[in-house]
N, C-alpha and C. Protein backbone atom coordinates (compact mmCIF):
# COMPACT_ATOMS: atom_id res chain seq x y z
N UNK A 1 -9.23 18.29 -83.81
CA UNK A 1 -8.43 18.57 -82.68
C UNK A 1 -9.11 17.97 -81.46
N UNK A 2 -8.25 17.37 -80.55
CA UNK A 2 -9.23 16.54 -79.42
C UNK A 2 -8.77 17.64 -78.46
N UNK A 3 -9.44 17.51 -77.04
CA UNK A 3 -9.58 18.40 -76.26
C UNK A 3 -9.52 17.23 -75.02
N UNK A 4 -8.79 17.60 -74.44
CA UNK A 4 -8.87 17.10 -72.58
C UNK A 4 -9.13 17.61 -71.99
N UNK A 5 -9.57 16.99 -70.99
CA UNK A 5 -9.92 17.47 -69.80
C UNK A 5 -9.29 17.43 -68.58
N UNK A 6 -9.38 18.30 -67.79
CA UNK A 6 -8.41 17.53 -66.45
C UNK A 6 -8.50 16.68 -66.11
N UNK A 7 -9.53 15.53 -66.20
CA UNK A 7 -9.49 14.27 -65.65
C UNK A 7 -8.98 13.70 -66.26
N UNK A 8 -8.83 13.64 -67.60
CA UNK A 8 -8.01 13.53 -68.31
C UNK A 8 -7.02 13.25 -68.33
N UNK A 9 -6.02 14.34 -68.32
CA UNK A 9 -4.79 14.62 -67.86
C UNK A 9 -4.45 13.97 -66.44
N UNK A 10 -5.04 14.16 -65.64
CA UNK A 10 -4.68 13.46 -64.08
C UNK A 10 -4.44 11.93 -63.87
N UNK A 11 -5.81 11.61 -64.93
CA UNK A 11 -5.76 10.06 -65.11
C UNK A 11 -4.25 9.59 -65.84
N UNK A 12 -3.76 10.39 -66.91
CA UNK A 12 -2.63 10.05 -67.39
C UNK A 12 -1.55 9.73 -66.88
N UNK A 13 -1.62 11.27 -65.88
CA UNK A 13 -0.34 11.35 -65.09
C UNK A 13 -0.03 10.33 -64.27
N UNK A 14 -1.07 10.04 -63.68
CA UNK A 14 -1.35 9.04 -62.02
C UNK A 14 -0.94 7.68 -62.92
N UNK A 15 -1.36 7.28 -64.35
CA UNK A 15 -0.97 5.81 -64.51
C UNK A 15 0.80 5.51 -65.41
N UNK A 16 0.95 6.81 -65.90
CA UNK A 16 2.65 6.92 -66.19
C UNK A 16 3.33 7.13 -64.93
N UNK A 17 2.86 7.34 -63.68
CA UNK A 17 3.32 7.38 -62.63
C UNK A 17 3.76 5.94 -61.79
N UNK A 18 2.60 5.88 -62.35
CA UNK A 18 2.31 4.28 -61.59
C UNK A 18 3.49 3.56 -62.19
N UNK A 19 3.10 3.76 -63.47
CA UNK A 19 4.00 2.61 -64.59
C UNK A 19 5.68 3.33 -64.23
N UNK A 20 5.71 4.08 -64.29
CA UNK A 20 7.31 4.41 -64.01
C UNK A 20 7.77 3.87 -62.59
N UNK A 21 7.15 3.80 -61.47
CA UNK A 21 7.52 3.31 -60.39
C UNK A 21 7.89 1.97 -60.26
N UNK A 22 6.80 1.50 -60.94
CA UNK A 22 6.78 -0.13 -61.44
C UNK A 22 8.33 -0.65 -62.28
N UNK A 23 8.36 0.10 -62.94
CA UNK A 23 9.74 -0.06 -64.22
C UNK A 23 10.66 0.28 -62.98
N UNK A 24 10.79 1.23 -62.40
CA UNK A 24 12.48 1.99 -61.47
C UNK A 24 12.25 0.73 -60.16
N UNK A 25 10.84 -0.22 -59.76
CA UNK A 25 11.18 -1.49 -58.68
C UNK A 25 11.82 -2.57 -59.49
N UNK A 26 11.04 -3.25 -60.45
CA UNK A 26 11.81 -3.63 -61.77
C UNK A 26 13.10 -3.57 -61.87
N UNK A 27 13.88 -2.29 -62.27
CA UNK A 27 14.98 -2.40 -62.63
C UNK A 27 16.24 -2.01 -61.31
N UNK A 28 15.22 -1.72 -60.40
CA UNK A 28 16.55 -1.59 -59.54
C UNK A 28 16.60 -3.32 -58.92
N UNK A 29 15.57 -3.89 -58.89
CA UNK A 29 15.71 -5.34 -58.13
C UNK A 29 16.77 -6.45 -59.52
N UNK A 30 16.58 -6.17 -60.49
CA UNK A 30 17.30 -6.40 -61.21
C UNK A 30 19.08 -5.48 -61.27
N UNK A 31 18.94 -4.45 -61.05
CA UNK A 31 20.84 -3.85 -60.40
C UNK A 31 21.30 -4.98 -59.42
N UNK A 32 20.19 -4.52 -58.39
CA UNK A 32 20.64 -5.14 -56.82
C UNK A 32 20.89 -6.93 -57.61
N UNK A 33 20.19 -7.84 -58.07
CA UNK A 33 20.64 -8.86 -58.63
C UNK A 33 22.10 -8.92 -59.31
N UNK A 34 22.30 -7.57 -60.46
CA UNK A 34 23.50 -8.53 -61.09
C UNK A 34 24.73 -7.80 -59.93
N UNK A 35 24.41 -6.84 -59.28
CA UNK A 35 25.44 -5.95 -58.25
C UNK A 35 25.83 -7.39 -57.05
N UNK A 36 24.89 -8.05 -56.90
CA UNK A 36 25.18 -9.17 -55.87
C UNK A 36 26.26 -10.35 -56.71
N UNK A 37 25.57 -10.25 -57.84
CA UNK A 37 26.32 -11.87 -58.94
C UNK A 37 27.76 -10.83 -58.95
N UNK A 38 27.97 -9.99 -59.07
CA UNK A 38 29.33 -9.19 -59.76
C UNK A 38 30.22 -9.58 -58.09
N UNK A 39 29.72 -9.20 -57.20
CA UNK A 39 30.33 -9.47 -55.70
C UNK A 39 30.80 -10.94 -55.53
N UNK A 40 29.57 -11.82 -55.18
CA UNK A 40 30.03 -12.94 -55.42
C UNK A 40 30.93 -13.87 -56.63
N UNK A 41 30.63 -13.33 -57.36
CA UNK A 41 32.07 -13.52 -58.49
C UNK A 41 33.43 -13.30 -58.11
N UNK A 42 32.97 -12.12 -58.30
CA UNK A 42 34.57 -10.92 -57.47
C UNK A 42 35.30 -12.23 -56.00
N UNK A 43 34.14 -11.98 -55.48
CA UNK A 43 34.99 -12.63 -54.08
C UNK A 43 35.36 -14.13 -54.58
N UNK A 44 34.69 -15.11 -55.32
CA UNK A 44 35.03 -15.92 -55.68
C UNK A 44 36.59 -16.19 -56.51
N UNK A 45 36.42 -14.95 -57.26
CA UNK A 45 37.60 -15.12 -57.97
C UNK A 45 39.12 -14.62 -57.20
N UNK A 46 38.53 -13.88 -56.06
CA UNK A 46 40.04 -13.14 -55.40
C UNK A 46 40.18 -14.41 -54.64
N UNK A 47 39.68 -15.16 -54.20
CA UNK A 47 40.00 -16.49 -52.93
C UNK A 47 40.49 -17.15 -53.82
N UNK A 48 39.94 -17.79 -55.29
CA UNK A 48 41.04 -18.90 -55.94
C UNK A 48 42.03 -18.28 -56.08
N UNK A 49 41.98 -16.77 -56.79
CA UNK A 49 43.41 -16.19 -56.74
C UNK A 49 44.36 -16.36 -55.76
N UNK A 50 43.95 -15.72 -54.41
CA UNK A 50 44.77 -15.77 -53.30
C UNK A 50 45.11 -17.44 -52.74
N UNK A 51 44.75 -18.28 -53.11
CA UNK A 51 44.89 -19.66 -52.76
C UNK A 51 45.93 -19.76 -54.07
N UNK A 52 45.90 -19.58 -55.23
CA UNK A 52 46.64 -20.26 -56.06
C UNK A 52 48.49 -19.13 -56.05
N UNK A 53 47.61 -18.26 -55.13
CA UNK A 53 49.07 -17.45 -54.98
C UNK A 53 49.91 -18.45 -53.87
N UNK A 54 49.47 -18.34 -52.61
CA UNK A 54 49.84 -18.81 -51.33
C UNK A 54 50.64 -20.10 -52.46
N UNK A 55 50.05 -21.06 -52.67
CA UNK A 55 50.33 -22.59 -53.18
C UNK A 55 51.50 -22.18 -54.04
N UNK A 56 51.32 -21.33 -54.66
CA UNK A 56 52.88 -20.84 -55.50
C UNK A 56 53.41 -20.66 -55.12
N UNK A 57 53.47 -19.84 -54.17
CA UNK A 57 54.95 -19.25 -53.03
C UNK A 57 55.23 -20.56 -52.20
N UNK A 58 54.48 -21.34 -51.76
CA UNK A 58 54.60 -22.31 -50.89
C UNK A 58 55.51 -23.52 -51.94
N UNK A 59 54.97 -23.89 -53.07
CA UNK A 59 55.76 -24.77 -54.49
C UNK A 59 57.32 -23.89 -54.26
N UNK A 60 57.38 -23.04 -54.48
CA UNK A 60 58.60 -22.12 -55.04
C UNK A 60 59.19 -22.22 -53.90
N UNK A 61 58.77 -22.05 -52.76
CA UNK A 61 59.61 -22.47 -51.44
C UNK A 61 60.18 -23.48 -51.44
N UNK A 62 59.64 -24.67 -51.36
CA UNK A 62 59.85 -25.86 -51.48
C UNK A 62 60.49 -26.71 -52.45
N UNK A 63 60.97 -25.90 -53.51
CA UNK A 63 61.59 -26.84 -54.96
C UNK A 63 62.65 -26.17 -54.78
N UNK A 64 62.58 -25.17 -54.43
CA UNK A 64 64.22 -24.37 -54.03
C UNK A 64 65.38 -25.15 -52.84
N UNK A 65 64.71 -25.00 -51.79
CA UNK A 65 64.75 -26.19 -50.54
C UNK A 65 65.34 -27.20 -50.61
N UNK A 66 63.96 -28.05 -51.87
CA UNK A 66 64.25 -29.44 -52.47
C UNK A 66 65.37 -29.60 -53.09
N UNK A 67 65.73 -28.55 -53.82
CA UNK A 67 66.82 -29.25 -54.81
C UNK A 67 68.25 -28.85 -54.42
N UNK A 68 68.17 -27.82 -53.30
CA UNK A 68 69.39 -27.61 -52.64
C UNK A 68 70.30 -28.76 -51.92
N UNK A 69 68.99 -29.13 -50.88
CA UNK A 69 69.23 -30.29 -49.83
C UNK A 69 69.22 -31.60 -50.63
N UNK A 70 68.72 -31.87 -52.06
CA UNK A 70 68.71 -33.31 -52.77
C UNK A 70 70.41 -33.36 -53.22
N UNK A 71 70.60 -31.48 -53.57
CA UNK A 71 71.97 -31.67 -54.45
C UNK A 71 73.34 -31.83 -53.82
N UNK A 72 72.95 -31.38 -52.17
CA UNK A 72 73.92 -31.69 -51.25
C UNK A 72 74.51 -32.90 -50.92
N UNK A 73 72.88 -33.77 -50.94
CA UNK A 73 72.91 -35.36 -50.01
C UNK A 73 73.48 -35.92 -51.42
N UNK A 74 73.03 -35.28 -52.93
CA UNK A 74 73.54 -36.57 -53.91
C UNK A 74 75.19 -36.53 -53.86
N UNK A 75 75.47 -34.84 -53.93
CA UNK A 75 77.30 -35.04 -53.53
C UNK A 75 77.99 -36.37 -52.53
N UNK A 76 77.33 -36.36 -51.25
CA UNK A 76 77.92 -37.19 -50.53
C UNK A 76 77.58 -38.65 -51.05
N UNK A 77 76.26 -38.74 -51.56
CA UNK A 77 75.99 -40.22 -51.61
C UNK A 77 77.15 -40.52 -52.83
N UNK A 78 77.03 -39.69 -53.73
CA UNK A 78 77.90 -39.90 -55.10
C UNK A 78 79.43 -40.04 -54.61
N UNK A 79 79.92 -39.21 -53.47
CA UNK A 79 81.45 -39.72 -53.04
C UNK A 79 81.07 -40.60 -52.33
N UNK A 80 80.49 -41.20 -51.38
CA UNK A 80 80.35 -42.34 -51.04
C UNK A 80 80.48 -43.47 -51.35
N UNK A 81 79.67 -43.67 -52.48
CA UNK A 81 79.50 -44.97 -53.43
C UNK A 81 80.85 -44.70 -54.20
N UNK A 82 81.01 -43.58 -55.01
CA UNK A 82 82.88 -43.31 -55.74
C UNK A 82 83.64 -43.94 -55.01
N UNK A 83 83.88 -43.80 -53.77
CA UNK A 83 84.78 -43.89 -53.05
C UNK A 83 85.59 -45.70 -52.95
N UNK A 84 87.16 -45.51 -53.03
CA UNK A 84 87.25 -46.65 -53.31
C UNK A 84 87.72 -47.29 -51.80
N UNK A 85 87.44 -47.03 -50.81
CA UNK A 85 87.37 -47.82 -49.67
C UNK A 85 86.05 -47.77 -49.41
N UNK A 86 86.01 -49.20 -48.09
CA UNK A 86 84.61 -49.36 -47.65
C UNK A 86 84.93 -49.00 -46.06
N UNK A 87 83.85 -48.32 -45.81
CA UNK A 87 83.34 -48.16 -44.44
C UNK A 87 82.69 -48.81 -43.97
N UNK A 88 82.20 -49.30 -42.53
CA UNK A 88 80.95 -49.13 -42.13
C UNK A 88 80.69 -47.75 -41.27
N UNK A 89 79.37 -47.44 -41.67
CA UNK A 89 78.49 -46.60 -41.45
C UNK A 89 78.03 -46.78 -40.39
N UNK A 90 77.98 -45.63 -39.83
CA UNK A 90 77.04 -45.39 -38.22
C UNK A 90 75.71 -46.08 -38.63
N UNK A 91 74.79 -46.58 -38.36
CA UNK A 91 73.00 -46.71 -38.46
C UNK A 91 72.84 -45.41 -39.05
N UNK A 92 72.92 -43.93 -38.52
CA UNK A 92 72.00 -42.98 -38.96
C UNK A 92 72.51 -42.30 -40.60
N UNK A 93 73.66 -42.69 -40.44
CA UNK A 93 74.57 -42.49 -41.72
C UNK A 93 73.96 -43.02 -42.82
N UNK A 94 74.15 -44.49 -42.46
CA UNK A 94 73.82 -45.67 -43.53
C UNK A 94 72.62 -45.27 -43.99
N UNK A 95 71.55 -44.86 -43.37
CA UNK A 95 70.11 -44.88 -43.51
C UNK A 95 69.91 -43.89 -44.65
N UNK A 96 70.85 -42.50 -43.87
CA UNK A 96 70.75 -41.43 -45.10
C UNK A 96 71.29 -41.60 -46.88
N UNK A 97 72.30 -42.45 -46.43
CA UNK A 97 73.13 -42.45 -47.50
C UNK A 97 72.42 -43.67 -48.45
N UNK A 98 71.37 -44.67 -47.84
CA UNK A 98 70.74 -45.76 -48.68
C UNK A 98 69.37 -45.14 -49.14
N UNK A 99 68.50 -44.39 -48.54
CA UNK A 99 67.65 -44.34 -49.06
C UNK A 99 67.43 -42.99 -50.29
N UNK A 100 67.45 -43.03 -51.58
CA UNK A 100 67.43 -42.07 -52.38
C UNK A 100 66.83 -41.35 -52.37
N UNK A 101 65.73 -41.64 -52.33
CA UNK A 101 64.49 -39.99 -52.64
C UNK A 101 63.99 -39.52 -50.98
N UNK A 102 64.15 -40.07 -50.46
CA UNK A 102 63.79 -39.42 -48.65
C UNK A 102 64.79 -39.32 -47.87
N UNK A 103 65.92 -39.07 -48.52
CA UNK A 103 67.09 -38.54 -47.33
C UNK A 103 66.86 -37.39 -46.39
N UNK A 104 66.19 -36.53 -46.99
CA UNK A 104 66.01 -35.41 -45.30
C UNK A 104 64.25 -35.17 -45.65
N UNK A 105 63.54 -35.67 -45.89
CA UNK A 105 62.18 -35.51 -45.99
C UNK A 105 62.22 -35.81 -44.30
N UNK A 106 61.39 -34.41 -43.64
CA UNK A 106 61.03 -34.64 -42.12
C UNK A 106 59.72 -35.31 -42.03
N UNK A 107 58.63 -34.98 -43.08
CA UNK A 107 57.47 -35.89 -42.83
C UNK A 107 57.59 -37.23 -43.44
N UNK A 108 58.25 -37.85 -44.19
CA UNK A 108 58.58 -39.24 -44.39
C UNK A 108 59.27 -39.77 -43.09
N UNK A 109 60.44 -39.18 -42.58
CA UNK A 109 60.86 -39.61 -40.85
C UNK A 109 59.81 -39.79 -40.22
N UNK A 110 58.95 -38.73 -40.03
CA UNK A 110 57.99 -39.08 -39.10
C UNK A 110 57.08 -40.47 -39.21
N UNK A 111 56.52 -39.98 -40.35
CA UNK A 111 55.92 -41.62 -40.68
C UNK A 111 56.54 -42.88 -40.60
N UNK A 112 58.07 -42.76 -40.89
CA UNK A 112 58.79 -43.92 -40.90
C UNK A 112 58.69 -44.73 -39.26
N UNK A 113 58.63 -43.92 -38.62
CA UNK A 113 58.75 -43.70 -37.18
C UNK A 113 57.27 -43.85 -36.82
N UNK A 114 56.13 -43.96 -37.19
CA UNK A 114 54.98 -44.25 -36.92
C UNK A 114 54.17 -42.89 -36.10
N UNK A 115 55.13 -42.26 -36.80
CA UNK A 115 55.06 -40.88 -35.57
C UNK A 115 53.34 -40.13 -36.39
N UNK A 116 52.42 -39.79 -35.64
CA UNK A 116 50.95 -39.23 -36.68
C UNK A 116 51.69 -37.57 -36.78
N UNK A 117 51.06 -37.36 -38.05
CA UNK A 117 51.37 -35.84 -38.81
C UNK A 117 50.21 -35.37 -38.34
N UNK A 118 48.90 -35.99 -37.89
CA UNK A 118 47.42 -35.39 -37.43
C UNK A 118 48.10 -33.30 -36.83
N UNK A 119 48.79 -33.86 -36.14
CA UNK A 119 49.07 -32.78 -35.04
C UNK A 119 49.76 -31.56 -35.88
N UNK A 120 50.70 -31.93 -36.72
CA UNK A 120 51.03 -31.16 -37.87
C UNK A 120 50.20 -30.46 -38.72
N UNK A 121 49.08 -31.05 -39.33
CA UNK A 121 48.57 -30.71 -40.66
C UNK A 121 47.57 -29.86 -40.52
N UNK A 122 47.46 -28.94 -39.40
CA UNK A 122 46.76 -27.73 -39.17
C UNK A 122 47.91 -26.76 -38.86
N UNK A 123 49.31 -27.19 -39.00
CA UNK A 123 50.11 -26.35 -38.43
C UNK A 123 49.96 -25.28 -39.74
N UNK A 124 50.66 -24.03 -39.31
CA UNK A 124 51.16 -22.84 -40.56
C UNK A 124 52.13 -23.41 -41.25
N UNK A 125 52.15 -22.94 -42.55
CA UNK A 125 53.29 -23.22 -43.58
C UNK A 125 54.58 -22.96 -42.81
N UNK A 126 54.51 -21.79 -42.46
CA UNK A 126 56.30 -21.24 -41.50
C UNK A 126 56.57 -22.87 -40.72
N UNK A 127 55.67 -22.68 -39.79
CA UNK A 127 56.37 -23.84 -39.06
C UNK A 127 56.91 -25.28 -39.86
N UNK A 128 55.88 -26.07 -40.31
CA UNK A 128 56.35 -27.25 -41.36
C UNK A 128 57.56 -26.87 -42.09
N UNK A 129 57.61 -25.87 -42.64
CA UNK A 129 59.12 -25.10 -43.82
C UNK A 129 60.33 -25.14 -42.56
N UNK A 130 59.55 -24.40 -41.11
CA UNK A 130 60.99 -24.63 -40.82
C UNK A 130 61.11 -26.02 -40.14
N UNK A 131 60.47 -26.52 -39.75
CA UNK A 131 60.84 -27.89 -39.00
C UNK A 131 61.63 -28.86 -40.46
N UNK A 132 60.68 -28.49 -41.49
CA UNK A 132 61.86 -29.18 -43.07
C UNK A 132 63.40 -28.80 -42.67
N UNK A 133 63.51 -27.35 -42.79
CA UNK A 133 64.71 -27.06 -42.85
C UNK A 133 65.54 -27.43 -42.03
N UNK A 134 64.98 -27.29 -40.78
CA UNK A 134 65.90 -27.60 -39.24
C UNK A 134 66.40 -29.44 -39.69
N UNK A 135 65.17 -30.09 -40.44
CA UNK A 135 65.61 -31.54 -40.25
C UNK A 135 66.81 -31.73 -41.25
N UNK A 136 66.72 -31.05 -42.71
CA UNK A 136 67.70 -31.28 -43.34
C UNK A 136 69.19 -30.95 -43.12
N UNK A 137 68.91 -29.49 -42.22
CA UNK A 137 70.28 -29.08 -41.96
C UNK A 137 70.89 -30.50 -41.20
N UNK A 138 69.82 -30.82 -40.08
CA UNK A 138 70.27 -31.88 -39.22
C UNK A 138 71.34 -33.12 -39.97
N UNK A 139 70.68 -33.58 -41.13
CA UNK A 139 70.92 -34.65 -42.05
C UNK A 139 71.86 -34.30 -42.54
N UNK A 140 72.50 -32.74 -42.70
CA UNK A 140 73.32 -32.37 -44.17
C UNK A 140 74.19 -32.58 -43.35
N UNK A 141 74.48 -31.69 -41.93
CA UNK A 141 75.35 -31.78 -41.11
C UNK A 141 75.84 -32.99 -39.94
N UNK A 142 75.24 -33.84 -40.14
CA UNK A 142 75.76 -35.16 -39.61
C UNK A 142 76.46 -36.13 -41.02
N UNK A 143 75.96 -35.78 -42.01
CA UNK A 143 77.07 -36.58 -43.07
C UNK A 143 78.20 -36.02 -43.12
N UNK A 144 78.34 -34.19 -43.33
CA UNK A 144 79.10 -33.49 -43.59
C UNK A 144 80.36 -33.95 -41.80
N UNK A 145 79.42 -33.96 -40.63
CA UNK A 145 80.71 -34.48 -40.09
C UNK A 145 81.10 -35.73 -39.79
N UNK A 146 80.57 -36.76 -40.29
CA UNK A 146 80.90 -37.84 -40.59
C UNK A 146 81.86 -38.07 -41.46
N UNK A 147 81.37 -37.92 -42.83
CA UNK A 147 82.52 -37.75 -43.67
C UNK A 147 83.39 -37.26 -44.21
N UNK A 148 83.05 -35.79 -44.01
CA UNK A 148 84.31 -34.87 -44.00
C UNK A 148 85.75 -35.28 -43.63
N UNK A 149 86.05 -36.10 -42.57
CA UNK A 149 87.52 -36.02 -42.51
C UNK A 149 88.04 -37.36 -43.11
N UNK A 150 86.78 -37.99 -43.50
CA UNK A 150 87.77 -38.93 -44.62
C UNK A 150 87.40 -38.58 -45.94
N UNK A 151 86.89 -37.76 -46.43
CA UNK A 151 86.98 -37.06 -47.80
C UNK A 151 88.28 -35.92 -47.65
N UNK A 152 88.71 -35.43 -46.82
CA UNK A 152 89.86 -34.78 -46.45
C UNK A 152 90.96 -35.45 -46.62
N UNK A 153 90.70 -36.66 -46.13
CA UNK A 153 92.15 -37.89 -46.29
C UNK A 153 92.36 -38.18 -47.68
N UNK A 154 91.29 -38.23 -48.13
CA UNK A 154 91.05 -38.39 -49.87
C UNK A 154 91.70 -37.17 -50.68
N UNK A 155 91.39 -35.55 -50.18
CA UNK A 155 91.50 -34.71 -51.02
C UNK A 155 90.57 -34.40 -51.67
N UNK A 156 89.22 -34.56 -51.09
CA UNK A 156 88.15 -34.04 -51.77
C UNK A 156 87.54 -33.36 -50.77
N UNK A 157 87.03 -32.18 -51.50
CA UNK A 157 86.01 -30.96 -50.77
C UNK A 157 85.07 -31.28 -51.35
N UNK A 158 84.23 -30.61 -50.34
CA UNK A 158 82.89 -30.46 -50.27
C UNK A 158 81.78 -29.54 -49.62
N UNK A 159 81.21 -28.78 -50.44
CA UNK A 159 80.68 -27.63 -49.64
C UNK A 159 79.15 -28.17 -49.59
N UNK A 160 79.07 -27.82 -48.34
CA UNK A 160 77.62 -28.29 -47.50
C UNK A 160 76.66 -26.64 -47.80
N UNK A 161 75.62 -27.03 -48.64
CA UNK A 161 74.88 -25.37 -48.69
C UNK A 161 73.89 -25.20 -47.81
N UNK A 162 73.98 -26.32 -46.88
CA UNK A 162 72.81 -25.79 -45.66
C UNK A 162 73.09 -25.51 -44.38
């Protein structure tokens, strides 16, 4: 049977003391490590999230938009070209009705026009969406009264959805 002594014992205590303090700096500097990686993850992953949200709603805005105002301008261009008389066309008419894929694109106008987008491309989504919209209505509604009253003479309707 062994026998201790208090010094013994004290000595024990004082170096499982030691050693436990050592282990609980240890393992909390290791928490505080993966508690920081789990944050920066986290935040990493909610910003691509929230970016790949925004860009979706902003796509889904815009293909809706797109294919409204493409399916409007192809009606007219399609009675246009159908049509078995010839016109001439105002300039702003002609322009819409010749060029296929940029009939109411407002930032292709601009550029066409040499006009810089610099000033734009810090703007908010709202604004660009509506300056789109304002331009297409512009476009839908100068064909629509252009040609409306000789598609009328014809007997053909046409509903303008913008």
């Amino acid at each position: 049977m062994s026998t201790y002594t208090m010094e013994d014992v004290i000595q024990t205590t004082e170096y499982d003391s030691a050693r436990d303090d050592d282990s609980l700096y240890v393992a909390s500097k290791c928490w505080k490590r993966l508690v920081d990686t789990a944050i920066k993850t986290g935040y990493r992953e909610g910003i691509q999230d929230g970016a790949d949200s925004v860009l979706q709603e902003g796509f889904d805005i815009g293909y809706k938009d797109g294919f409204e105002t493409a399916f409007t301008l192809g009606k007219y261009k399609g009675l246009a070209a159908a049509s078995t008389f010839t016109l001439e066309y105002p300039t702003d008419v002609a322009a819409v009705l010749k060029r296929a894929r940029r009939g109411a694109c407002w930032i292709c106008e601009m550029e066409s026009r040499n006009e810089s987008f610099n000033s734009h491309e810090k703007a908010p989504f709202s604004k660009v969406l509506s300056e789109q919209r304002e331009h297409s209505a512009e476009v839908i509604n100068r064909l629509h009264e252009y040609l409306e009253p000789i598609l009328k003479k014809s007997g053909i309707e046409i509903n303008s959805t913008l």
